[in-house]
N, C-alpha and C. Protein backbone atom coordinates (compact mmCIF):
# COMPACT_ATOMS: atom_id res chain seq x y z
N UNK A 1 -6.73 -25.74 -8.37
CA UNK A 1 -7.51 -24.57 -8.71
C UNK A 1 -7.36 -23.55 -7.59
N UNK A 2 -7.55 -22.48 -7.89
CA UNK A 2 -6.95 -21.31 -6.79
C UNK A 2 -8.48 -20.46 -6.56
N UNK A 3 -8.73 -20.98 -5.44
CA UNK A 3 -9.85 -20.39 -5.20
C UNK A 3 -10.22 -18.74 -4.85
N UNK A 4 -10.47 -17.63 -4.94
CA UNK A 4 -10.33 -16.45 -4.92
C UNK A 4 -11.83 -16.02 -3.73
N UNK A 5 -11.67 -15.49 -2.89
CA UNK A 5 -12.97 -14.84 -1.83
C UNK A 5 -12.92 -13.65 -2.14
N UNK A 6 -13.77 -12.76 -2.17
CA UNK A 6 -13.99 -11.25 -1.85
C UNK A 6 -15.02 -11.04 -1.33
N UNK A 7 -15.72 -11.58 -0.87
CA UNK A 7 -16.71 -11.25 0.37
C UNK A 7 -16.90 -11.77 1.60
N UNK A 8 -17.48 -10.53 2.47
CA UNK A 8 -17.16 -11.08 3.83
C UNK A 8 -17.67 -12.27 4.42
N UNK A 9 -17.23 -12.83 5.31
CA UNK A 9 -18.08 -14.11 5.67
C UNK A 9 -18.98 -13.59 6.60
N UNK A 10 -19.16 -12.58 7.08
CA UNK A 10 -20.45 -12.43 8.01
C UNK A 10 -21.64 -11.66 7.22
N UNK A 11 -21.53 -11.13 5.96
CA UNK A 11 -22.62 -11.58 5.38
C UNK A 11 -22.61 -12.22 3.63
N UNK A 12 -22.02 -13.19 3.64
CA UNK A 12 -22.19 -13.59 2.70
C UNK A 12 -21.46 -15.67 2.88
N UNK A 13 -22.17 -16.38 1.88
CA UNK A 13 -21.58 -17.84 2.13
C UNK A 13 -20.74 -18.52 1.40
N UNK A 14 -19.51 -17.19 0.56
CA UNK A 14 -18.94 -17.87 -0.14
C UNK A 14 -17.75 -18.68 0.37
N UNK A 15 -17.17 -18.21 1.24
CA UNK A 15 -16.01 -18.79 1.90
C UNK A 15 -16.49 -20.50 2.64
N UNK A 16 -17.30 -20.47 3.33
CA UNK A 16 -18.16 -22.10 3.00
C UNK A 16 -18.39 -22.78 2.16
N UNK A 17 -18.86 -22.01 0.93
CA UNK A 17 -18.79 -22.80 0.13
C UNK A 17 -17.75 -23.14 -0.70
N UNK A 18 -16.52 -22.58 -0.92
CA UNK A 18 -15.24 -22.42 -1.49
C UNK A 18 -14.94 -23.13 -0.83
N UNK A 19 -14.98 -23.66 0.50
CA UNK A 19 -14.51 -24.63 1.55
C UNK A 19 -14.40 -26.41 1.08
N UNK A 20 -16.38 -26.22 0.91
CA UNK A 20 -16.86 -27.16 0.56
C UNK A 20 -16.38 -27.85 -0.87
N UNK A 21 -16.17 -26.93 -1.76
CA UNK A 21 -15.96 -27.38 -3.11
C UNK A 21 -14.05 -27.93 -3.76
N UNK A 22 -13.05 -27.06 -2.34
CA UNK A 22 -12.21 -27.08 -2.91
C UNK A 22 -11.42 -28.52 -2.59
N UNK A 23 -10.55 -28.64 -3.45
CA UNK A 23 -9.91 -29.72 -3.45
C UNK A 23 -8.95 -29.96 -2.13
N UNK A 24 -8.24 -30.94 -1.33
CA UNK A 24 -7.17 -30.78 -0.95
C UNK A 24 -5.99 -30.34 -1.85
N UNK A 25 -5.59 -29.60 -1.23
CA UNK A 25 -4.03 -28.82 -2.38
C UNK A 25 -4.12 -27.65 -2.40
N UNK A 26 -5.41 -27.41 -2.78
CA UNK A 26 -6.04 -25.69 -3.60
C UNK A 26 -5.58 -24.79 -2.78
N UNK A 27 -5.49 -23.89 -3.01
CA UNK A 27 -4.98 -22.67 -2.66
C UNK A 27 -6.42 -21.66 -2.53
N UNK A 28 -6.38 -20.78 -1.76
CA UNK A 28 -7.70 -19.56 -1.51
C UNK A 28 -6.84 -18.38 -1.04
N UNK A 29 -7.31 -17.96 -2.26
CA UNK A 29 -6.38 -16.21 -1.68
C UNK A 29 -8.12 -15.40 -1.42
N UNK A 30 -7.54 -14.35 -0.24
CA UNK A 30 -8.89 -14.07 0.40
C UNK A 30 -8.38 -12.18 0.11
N UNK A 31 -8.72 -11.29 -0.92
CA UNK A 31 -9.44 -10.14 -1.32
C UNK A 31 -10.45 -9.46 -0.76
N UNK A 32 -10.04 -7.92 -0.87
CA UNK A 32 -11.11 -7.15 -0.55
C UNK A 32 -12.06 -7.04 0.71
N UNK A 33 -13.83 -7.75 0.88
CA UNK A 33 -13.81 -8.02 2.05
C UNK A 33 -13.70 -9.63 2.55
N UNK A 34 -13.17 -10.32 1.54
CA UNK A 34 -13.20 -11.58 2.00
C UNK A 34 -11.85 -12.05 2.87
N UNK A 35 -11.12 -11.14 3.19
CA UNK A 35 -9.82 -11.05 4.08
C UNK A 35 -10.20 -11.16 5.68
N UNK A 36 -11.83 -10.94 5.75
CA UNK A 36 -12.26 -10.84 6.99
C UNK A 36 -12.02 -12.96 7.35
N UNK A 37 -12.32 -13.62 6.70
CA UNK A 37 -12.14 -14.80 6.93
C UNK A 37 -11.11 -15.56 7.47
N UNK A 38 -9.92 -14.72 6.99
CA UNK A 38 -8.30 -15.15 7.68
C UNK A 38 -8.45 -14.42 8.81
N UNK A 39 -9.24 -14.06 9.52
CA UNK A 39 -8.95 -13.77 11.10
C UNK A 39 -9.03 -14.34 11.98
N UNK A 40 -7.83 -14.22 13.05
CA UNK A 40 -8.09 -15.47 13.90
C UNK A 40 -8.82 -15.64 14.82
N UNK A 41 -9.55 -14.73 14.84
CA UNK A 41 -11.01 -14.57 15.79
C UNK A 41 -11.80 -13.68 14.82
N UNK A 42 -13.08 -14.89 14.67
CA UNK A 42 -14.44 -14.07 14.13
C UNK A 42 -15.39 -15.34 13.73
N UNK A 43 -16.00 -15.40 13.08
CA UNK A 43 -17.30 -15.70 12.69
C UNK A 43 -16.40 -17.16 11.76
N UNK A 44 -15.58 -16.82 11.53
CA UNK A 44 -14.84 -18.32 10.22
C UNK A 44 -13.53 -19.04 11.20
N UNK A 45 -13.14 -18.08 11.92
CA UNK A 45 -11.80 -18.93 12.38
C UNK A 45 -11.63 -19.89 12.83
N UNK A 46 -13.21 -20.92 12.85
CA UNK A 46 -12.80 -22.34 13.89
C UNK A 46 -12.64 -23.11 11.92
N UNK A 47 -13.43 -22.45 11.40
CA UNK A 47 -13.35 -22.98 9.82
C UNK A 47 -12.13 -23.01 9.07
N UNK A 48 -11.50 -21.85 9.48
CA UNK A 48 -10.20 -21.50 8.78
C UNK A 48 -9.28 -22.37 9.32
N UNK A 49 -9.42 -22.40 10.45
CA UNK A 49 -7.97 -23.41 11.52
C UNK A 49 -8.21 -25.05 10.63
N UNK A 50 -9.38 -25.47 10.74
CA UNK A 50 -9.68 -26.83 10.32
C UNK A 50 -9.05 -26.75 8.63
N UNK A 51 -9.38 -25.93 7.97
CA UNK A 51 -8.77 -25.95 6.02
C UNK A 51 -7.63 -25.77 6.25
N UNK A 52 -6.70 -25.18 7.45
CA UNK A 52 -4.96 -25.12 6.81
C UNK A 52 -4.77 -26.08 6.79
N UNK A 53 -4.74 -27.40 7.36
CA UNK A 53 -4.51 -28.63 6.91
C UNK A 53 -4.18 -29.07 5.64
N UNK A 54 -5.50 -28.83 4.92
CA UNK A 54 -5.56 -29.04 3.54
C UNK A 54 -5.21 -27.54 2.31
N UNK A 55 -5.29 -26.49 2.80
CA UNK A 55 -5.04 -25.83 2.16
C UNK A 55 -4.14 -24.31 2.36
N UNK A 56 -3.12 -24.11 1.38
CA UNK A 56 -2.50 -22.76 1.65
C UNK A 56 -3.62 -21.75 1.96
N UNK A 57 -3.94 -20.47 2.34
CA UNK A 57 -4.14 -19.72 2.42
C UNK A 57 -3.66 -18.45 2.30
N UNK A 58 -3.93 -17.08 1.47
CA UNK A 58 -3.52 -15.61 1.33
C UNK A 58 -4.32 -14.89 1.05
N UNK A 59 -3.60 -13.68 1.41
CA UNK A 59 -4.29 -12.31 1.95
C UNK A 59 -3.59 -11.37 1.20
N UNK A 60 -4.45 -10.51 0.23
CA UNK A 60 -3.77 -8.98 -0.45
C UNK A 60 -4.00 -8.26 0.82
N UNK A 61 -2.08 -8.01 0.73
CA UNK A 61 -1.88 -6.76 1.11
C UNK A 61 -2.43 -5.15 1.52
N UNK A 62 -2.40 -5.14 0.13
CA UNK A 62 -3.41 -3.59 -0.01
C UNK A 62 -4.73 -3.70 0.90
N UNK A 63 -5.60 -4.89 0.72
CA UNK A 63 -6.63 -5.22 1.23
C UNK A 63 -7.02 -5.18 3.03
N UNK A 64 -5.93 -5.95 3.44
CA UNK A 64 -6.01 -6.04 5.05
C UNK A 64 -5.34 -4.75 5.57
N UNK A 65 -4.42 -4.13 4.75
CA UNK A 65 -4.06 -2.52 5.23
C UNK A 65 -5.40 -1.45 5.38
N UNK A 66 -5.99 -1.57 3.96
CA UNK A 66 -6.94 -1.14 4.01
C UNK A 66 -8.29 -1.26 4.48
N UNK A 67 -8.43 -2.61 5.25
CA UNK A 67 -9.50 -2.53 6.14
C UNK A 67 -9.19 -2.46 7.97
N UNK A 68 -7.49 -2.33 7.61
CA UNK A 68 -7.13 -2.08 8.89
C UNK A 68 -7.28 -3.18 9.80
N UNK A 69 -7.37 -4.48 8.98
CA UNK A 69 -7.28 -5.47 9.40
C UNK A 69 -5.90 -5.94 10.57
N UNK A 70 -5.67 -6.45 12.00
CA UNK A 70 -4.70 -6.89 12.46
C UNK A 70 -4.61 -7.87 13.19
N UNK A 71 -5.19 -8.95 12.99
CA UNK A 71 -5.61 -9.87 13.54
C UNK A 71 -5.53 -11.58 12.76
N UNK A 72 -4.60 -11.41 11.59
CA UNK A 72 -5.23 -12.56 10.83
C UNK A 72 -4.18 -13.90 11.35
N UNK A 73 -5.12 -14.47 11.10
CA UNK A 73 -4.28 -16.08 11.59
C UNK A 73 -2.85 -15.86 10.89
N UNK A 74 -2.05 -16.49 11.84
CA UNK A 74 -0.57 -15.88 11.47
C UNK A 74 -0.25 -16.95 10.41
N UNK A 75 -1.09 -18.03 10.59
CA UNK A 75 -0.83 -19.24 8.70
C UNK A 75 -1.39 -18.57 7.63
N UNK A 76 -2.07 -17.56 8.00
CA UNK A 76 -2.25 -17.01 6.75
C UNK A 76 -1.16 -16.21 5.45
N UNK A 77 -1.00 -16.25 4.42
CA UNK A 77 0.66 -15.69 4.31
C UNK A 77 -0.09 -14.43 3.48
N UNK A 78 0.60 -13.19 3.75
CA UNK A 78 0.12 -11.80 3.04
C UNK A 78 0.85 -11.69 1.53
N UNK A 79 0.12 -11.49 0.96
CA UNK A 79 0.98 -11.09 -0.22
C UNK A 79 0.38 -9.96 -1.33
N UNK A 80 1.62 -9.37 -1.66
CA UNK A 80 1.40 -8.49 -2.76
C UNK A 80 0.57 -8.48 -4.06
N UNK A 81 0.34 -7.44 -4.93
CA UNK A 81 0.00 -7.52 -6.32
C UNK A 81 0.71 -8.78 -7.01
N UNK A 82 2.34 -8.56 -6.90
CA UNK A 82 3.14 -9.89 -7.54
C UNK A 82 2.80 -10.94 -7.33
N UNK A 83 2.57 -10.96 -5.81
CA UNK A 83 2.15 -12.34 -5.56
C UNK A 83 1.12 -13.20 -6.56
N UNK A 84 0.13 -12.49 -6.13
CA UNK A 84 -1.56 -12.22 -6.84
C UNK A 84 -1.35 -12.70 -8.03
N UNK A 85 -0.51 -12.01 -9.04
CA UNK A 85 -0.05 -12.38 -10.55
C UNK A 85 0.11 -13.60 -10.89
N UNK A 86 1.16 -13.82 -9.77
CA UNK A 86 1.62 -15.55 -9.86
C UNK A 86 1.04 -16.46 -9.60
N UNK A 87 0.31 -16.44 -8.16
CA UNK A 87 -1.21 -17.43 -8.12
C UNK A 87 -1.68 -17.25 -9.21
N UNK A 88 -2.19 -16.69 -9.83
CA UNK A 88 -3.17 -16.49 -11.00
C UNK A 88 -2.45 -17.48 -11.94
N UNK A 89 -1.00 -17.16 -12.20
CA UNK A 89 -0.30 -17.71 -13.48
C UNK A 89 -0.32 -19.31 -13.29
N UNK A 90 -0.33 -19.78 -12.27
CA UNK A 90 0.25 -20.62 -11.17
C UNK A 90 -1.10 -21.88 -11.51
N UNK A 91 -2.25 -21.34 -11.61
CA UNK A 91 -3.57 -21.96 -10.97
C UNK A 91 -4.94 -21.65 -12.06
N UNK A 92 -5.80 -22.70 -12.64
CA UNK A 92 -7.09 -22.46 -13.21
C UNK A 92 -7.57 -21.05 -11.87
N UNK A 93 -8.45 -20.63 -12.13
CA UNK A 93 -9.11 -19.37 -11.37
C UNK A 93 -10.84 -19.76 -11.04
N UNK A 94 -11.26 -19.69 -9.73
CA UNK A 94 -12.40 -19.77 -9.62
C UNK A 94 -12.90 -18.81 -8.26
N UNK A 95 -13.82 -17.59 -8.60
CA UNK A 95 -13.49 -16.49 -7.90
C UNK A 95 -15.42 -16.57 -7.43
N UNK A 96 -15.38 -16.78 -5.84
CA UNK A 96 -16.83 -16.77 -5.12
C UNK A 96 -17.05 -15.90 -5.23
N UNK A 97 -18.63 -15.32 -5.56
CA UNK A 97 -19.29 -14.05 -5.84
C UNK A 97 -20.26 -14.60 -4.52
């Protein structure tokens, strides 16, 4: 299942709990402000380092440009709209509000 974030982890608990729920394997593509989580310094990154183990991790493009994001854990892999498409095609969908 391809887990989807869009909110930030400093105020909100979805990325914990997406943590908590996901399978080993799963995939979490991190949107909008939930891109703040793939950074390798902040409020999630001792969290984030511990899930690459078990899980891919990605980041829209558009998203970390646009928050001017430059900092994200370099396991994190960036990807496009295309990308995005294909996870989607790829994976059931379960998106933390």
């Amino acid at each position: 299942m391809l887990h989807i974030i869009n909110k930030s982890p400093y105020c909100n608990g979805s990325f914990d709990m997406a943590l908590r729920f996901a399978l080993p394997g799963d995939p979490v593509l991190l949107i909008e402000d939930g891109i703040y989580a793939g950074r390798a310094k902040g409020c999630s990154a001792e969290k984030l380092a511990n899930a690459l183990s078990q899980h891919e991790f990605y980041a829209l493009i558009a998203d970390v440009e646009a928050r001017g994001v430059k900092d994200l854990n370099e396991a994190v892999q960036v990807i496009d709209y295309d990308g995005f498409v294909e996870l989607v095609e790829q994976h059931k969908v379960n998106t933390w509000l």
